[in-house]
C-alpha atoms as a PDB file:
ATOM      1  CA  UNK A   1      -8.564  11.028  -7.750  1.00  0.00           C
ATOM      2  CA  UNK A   2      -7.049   9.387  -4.791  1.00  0.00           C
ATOM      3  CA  UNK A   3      -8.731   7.009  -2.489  1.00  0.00           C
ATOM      4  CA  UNK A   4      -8.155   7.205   1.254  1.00  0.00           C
ATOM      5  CA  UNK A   5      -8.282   3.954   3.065  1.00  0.00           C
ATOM      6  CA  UNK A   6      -7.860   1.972   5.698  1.00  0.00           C
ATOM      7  CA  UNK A   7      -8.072  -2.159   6.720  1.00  0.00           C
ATOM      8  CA  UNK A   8     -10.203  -3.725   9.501  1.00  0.00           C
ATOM      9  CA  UNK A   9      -9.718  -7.668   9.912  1.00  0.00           C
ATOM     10  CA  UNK A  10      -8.532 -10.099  12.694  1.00  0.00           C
ATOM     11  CA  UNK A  11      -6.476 -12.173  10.630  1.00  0.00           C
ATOM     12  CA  UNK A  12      -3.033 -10.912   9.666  1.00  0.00           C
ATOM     13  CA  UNK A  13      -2.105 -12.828   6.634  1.00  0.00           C
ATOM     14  CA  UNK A  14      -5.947 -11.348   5.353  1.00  0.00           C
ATOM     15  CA  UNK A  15      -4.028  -7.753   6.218  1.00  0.00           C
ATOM     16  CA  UNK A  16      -1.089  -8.346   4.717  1.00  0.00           C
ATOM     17  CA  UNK A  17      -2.911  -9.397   1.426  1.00  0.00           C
ATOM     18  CA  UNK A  18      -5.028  -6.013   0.732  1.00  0.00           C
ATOM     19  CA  UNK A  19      -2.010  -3.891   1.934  1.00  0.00           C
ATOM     20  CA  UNK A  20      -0.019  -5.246  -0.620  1.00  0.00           C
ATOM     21  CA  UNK A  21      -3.228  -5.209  -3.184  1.00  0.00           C
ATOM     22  CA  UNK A  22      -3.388  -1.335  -2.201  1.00  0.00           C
ATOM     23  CA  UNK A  23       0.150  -0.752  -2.744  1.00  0.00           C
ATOM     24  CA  UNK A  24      -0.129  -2.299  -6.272  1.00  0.00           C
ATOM     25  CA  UNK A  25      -3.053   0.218  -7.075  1.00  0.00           C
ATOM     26  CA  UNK A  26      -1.852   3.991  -7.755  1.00  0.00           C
ATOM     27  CA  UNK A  27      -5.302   5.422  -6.485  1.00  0.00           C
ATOM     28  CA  UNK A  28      -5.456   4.132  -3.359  1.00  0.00           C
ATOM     29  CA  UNK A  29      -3.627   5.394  -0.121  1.00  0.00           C
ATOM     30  CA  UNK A  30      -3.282   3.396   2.856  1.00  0.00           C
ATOM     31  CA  UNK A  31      -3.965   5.405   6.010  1.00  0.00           C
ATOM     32  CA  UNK A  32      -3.832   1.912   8.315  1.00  0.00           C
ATOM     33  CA  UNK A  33      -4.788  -1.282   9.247  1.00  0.00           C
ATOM     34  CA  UNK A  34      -5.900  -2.710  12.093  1.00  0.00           C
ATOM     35  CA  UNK A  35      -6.430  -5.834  13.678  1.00  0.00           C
ATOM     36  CA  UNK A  36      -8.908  -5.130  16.530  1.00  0.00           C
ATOM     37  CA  UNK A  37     -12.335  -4.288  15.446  1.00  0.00           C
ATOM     38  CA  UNK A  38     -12.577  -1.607  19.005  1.00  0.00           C
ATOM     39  CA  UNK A  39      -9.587  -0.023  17.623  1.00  0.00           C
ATOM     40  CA  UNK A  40     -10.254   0.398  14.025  1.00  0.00           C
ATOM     41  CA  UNK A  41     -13.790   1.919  14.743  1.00  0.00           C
ATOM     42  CA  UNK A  42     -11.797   4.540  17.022  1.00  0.00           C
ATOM     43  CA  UNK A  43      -9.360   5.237  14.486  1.00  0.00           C
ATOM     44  CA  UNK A  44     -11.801   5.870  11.687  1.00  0.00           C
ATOM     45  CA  UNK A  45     -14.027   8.019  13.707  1.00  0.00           C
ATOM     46  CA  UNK A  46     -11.536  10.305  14.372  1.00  0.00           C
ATOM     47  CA  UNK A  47     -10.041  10.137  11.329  1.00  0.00           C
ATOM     48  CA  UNK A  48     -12.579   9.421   8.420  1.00  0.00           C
ATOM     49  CA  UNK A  49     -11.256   7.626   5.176  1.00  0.00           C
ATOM     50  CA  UNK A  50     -13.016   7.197   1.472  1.00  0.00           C
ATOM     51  CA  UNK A  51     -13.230   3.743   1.883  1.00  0.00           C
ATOM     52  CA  UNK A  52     -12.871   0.821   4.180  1.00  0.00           C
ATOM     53  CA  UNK A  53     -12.364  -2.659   3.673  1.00  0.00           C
ATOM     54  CA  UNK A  54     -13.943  -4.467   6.435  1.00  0.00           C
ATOM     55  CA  UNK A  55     -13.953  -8.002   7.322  1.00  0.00           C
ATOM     56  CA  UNK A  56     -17.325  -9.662   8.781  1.00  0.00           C
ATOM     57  CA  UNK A  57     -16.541 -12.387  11.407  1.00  0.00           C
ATOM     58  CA  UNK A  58     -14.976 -10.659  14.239  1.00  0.00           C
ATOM     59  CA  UNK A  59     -14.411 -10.740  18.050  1.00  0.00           C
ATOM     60  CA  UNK A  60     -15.825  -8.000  20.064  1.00  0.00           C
ATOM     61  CA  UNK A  61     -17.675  -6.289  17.864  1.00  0.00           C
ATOM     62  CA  UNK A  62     -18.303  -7.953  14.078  1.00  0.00           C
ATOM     63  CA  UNK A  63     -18.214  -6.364  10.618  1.00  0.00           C
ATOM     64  CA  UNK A  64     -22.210  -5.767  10.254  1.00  0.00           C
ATOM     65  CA  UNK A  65     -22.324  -4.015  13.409  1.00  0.00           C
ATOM     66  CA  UNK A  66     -19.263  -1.695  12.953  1.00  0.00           C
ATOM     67  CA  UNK A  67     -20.405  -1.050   9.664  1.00  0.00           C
ATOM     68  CA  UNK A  68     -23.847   1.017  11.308  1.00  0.00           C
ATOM     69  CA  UNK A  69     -21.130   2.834  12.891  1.00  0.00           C
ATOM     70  CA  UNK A  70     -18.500   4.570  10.757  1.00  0.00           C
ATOM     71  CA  UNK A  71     -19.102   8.126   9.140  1.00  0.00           C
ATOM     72  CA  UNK A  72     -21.323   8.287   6.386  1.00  0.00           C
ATOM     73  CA  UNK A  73     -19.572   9.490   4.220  1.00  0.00           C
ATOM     74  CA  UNK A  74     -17.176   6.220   4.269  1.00  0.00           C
ATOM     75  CA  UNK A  75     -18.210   3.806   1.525  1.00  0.00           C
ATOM     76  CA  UNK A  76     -17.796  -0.040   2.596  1.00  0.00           C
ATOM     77  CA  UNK A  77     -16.067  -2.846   1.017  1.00  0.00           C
ATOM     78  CA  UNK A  78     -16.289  -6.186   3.140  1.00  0.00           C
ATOM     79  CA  UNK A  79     -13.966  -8.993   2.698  1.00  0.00           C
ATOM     80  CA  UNK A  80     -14.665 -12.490   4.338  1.00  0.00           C
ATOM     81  CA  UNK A  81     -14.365 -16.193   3.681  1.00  0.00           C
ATOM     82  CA  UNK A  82     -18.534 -16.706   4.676  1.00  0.00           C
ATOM     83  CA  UNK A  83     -20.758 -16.395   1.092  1.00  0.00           C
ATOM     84  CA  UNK A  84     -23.632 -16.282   3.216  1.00  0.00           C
ATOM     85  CA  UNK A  85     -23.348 -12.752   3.770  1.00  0.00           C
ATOM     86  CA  UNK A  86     -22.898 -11.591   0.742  1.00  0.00           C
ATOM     87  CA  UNK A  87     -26.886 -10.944   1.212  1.00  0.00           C
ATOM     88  CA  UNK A  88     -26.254  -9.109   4.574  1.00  0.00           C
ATOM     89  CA  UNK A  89     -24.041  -6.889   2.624  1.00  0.00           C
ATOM     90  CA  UNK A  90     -27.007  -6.075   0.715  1.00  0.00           C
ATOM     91  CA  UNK A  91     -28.867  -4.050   3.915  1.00  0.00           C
ATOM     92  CA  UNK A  92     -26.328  -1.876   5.220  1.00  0.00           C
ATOM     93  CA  UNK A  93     -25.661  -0.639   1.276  1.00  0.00           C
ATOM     94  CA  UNK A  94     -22.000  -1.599   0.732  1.00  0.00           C
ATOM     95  CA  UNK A  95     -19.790  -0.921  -2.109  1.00  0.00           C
ATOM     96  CA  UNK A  96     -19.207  -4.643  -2.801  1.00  0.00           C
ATOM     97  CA  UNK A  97     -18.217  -7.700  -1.559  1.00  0.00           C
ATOM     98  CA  UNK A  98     -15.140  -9.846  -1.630  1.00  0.00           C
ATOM     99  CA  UNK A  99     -15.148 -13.831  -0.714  1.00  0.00           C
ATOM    100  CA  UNK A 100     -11.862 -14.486   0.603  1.00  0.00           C
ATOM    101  CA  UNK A 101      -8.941 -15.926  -0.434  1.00  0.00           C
ATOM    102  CA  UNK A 102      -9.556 -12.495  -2.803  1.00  0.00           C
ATOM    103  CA  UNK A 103      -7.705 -12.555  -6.052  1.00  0.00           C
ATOM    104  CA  UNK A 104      -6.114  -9.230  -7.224  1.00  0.00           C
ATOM    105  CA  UNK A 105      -8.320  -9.207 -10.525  1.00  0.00           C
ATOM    106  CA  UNK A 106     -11.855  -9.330  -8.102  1.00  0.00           C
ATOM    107  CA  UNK A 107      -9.761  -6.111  -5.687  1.00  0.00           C
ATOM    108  CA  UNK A 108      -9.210  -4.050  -8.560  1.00  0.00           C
ATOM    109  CA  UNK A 109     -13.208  -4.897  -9.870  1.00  0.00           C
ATOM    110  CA  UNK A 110     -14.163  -3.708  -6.399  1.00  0.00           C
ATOM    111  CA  UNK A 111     -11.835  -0.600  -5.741  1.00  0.00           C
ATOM    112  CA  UNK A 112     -11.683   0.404  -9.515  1.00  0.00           C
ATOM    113  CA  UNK A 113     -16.317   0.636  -8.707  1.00  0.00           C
ATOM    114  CA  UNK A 114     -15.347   2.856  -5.487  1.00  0.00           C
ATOM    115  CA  UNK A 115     -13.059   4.983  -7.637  1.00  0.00           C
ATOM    116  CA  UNK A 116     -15.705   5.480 -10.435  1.00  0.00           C
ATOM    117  CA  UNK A 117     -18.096   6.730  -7.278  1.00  0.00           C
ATOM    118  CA  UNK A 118     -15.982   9.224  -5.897  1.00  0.00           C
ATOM    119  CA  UNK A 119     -15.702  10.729  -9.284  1.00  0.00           C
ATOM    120  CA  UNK A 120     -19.429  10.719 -10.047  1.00  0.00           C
ATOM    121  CA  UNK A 121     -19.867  12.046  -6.227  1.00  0.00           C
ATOM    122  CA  UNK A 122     -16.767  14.585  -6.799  1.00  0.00           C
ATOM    123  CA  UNK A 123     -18.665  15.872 -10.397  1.00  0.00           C
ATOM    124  CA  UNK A 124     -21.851  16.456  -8.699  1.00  0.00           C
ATOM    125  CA  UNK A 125     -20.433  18.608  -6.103  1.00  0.00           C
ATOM    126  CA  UNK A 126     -18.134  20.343  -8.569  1.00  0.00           C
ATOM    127  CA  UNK A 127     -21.259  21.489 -10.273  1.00  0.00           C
ATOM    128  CA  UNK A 128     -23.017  22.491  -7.787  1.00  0.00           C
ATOM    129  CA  UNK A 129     -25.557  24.606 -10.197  1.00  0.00           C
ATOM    130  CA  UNK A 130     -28.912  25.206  -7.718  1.00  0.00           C
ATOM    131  CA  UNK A 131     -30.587  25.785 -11.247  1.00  0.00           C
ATOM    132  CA  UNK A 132     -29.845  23.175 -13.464  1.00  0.00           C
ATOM    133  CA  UNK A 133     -31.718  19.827 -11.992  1.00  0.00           C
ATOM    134  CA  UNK A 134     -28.866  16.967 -11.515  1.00  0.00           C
ATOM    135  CA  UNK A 135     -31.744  14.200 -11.296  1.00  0.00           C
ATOM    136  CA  UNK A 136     -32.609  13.489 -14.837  1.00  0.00           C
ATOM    137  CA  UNK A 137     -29.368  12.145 -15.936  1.00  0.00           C
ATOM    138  CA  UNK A 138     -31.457   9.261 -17.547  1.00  0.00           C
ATOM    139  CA  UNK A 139     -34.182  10.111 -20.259  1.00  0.00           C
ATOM    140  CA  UNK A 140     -36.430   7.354 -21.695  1.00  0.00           C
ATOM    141  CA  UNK A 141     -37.273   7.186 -25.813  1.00  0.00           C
ATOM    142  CA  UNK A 142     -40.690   6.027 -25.567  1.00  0.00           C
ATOM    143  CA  UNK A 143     -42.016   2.994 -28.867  1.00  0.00           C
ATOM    144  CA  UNK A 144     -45.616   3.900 -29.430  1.00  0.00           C
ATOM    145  CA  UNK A 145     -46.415   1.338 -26.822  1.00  0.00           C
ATOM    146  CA  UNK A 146     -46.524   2.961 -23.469  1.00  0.00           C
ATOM    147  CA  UNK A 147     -43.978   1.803 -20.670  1.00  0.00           C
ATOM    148  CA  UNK A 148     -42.213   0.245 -23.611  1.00  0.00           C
ATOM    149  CA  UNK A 149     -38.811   1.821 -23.817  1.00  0.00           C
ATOM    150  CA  UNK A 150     -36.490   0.575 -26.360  1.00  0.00           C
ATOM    151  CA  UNK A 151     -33.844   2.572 -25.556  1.00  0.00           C
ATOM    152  CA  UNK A 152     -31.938   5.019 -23.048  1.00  0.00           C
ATOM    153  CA  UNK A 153     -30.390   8.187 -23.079  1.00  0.00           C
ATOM    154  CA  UNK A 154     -27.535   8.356 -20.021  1.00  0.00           C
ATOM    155  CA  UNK A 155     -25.660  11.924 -19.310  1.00  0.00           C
ATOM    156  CA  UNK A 156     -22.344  11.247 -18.926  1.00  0.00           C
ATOM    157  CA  UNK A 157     -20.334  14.508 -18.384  1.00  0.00           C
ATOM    158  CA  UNK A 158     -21.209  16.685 -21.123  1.00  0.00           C
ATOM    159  CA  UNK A 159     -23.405  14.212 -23.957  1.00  0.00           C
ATOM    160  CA  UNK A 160     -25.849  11.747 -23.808  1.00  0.00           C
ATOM    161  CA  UNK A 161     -24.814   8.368 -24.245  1.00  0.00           C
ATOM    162  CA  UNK A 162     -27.778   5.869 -25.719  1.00  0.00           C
ATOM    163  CA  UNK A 163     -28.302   2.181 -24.115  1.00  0.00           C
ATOM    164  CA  UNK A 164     -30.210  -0.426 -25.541  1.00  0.00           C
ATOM    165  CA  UNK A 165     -32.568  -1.521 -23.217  1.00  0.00           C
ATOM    166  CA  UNK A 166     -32.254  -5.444 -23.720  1.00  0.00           C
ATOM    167  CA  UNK A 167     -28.754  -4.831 -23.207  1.00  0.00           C
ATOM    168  CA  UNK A 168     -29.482  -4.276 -19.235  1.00  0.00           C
ATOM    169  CA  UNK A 169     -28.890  -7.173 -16.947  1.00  0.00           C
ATOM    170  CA  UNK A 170     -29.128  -5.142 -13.416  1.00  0.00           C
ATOM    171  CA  UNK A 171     -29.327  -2.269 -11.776  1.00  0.00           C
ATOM    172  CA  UNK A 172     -28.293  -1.719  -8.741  1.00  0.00           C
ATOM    173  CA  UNK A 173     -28.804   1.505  -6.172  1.00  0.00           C
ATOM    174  CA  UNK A 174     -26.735   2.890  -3.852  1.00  0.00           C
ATOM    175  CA  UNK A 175     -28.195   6.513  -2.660  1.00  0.00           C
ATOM    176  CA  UNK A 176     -28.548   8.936  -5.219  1.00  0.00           C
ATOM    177  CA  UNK A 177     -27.029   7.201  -7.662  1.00  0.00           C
ATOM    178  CA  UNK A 178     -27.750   4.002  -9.771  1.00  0.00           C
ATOM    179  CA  UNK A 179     -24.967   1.220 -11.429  1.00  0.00           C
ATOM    180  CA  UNK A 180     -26.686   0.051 -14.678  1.00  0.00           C
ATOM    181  CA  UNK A 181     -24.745  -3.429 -15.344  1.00  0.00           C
ATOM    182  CA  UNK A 182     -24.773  -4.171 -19.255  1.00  0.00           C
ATOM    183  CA  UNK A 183     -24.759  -7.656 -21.202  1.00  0.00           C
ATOM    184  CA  UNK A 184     -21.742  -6.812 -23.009  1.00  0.00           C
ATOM    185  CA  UNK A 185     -19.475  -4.605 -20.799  1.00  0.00           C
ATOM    186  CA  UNK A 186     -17.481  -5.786 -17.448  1.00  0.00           C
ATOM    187  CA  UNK A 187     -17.659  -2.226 -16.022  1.00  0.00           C
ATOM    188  CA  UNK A 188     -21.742  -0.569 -15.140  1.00  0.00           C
ATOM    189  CA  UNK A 189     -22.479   2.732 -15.585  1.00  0.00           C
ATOM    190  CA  UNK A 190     -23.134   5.242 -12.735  1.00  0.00           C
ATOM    191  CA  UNK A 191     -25.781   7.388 -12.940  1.00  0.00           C
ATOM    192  CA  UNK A 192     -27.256  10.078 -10.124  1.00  0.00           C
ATOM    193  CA  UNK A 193     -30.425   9.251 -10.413  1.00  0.00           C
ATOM    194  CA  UNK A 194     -33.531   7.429  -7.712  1.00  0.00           C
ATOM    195  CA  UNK A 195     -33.715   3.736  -7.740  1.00  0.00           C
ATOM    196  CA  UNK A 196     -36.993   5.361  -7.477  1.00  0.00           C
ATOM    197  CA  UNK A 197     -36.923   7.311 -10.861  1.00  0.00           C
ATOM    198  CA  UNK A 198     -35.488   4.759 -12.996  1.00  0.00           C
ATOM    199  CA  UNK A 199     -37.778   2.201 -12.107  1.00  0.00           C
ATOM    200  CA  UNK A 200     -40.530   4.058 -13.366  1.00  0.00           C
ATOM    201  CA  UNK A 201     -39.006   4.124 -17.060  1.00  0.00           C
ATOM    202  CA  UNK A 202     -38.870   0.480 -17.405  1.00  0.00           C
ATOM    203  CA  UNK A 203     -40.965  -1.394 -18.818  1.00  0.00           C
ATOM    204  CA  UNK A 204     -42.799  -3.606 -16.058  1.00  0.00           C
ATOM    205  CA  UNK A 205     -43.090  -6.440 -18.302  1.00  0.00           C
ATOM    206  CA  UNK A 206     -39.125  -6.923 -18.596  1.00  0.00           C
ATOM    207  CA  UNK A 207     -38.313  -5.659 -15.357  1.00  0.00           C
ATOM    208  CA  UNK A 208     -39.008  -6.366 -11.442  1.00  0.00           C
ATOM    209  CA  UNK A 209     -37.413  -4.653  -8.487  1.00  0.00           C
ATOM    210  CA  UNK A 210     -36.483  -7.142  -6.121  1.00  0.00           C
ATOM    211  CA  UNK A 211     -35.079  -5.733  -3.293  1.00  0.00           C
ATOM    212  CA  UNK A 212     -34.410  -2.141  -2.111  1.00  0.00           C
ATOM    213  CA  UNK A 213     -31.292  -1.611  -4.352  1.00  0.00           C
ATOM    214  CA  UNK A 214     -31.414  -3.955  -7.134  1.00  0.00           C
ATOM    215  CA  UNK A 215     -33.853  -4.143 -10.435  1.00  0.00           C
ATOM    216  CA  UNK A 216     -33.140  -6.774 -12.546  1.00  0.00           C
ATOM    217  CA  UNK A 217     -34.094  -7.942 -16.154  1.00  0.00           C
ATOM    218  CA  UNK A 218     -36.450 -11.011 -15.889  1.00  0.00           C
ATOM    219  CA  UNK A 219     -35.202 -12.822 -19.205  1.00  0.00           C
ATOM    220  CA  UNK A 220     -31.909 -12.484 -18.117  1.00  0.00           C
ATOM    221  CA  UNK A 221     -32.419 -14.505 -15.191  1.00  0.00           C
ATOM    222  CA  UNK A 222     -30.165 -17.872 -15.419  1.00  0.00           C
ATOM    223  CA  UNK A 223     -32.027 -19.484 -12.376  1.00  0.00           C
ATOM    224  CA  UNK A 224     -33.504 -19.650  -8.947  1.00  0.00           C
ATOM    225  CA  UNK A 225     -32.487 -21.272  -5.941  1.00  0.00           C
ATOM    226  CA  UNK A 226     -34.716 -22.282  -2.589  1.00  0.00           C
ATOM    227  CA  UNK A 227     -33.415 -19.125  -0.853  1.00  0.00           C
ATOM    228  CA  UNK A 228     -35.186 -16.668  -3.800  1.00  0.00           C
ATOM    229  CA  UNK A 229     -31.925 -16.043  -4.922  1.00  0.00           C
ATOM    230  CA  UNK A 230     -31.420 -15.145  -8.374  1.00  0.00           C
ATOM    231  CA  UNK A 231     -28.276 -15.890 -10.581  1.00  0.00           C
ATOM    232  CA  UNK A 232     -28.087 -13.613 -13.162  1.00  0.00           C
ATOM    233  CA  UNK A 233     -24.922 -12.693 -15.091  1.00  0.00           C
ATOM    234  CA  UNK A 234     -21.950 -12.724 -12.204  1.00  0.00           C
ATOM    235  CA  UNK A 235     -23.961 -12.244  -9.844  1.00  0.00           C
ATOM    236  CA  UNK A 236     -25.908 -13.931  -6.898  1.00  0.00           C
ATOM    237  CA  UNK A 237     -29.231 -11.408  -5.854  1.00  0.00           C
ATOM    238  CA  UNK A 238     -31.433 -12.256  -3.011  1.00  0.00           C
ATOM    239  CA  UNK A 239     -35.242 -11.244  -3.261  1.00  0.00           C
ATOM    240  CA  UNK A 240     -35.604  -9.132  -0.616  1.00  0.00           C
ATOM    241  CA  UNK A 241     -38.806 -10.447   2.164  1.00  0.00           C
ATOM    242  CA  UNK A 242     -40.634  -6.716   1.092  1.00  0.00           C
ATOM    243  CA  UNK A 243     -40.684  -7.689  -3.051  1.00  0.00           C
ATOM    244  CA  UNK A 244     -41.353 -11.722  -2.236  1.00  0.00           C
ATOM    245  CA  UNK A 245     -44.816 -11.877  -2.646  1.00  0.00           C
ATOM    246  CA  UNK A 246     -44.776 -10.132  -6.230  1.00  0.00           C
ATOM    247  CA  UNK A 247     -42.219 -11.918  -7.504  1.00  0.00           C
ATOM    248  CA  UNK A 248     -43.279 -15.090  -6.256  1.00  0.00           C
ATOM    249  CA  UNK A 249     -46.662 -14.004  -8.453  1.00  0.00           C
ATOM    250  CA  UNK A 250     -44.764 -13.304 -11.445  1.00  0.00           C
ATOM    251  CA  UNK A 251     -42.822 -16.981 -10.891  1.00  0.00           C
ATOM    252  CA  UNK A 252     -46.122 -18.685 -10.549  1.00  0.00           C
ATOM    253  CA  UNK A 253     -47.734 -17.338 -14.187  1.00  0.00           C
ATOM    254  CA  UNK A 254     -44.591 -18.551 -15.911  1.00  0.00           C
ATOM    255  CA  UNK A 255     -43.469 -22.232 -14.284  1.00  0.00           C
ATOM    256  CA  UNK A 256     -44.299 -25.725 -15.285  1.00  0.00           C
ATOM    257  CA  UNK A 257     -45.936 -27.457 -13.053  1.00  0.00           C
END
């Protein structure tokens, strides 16, 4: 399907970059770019896109704040040279991130996750089948243990598709749906289902939710900075102030004094 989108950053040469980037990718259409934060929020207002890429540190009015302002049904990508807020990124629920100078390999990572959205998004609606329940798209295959799984069962379009369960490094949530990041596969899987739901057919022993939108696997942790932020496969994840206290619990059971 094709992508709608449009560019808001103060820095031309940044402009000039993703235009080009968006020209080089056959799903994406460019419906403008703008240079003024005030005027990019006015043109996407009256004209909603798919998706926007929009940078952080702004005049007038910065990227955090005009992202609590566009439609909702415009899914955010922010670009900016500040790793910092990569974890502010985290709040207001966007797409992804992308640290500037932003390589064509990390764009294509980013848009190619927006495209596989809109499809999910554009399936669901397609059904549209008020009698078949569109929630369990995940079902657990229980070990005699309880809360044990050893495996997955995923729907994707018409069969079930079966994922270890050590084979999980993340998952993150964004709405209704859920991107299941694997050990051995650059691209997650998208699932409509609750962060909600699929925490509760994990085992509790192998995985923590950390924050609103992620769950992660604790042995595949690499490490831990000062900040509670966890490095685990490509990834940087913050643990969120509202999930600090159990994790911190968990931490203090398993380190050497």
């Amino acid at each position: 399907m094709e992508i709608t989108c449009l560019i808001i950053d103060d820095e031309p040469l940044a402009i000039k970059l993703i235009e080009n980037f968006v020209k080089r990718t056959p799903f994406l259409k460019l419906c403008g770019s703008y240079d003024n934060s005030i005027e990019g929020l006015a043109a996407i207002s009256e004209r909603p896109v798919n998706l926007l890429f929009l940078d952080i540190q702004m005049p007038d009015l910065n990227g955090m704040e005009l992202s609590r302002l566009v439609p909702k049904e415009t899914k955010i990508i922010f670009t900016t040279a500040f790793k910092e807020y990569a974890f502010d990124s985290y709040e207001v629920s966007a797409l992804d991130f992308l640290l500037k100078p932003i390589s064509y390999s990390k764009f294509i990572q980013a848009t190619t996750k927006a495209q596989e959205w809109f499809e999910m998004k554009s399936a669901r609606n397609g059904a549209n089948n008020p009698n078949e329940n569109r929630t369990n798209d995940i079902y657990s295959a229980k070990t005699d243990s309880d809360n044990n799984d050893d495996y997955l069962f995923i729907r994707t379009d018409s069969k079930l598709q079966r994922i270890e369960v050590d084979n999980i490094l993340y998952i993150s949530g964004l709405k209704d749906y859920v991107h299941i990041y694997l050990c051995d596969s650059a691209r997650p899987l998208i699932v409509h289902i609750t962060m909600k739901a699929v925490e509760s057919m994990l085992n509790t022993k192998k995985f923590m939710r950390i924050h609103r939108s992620y769950i992660v696997a604790m042995d595949k942790i690499r490490s831990i900075d000062r900040n509670n932020c966890l490095y685990i496969g490509n990834e940087i994840i913050r643990v969120s102030d509202a999930y600090k206290e159990n994790f911190n619990n968990y931490l203090d059971k398993r380190t050497l004094r």
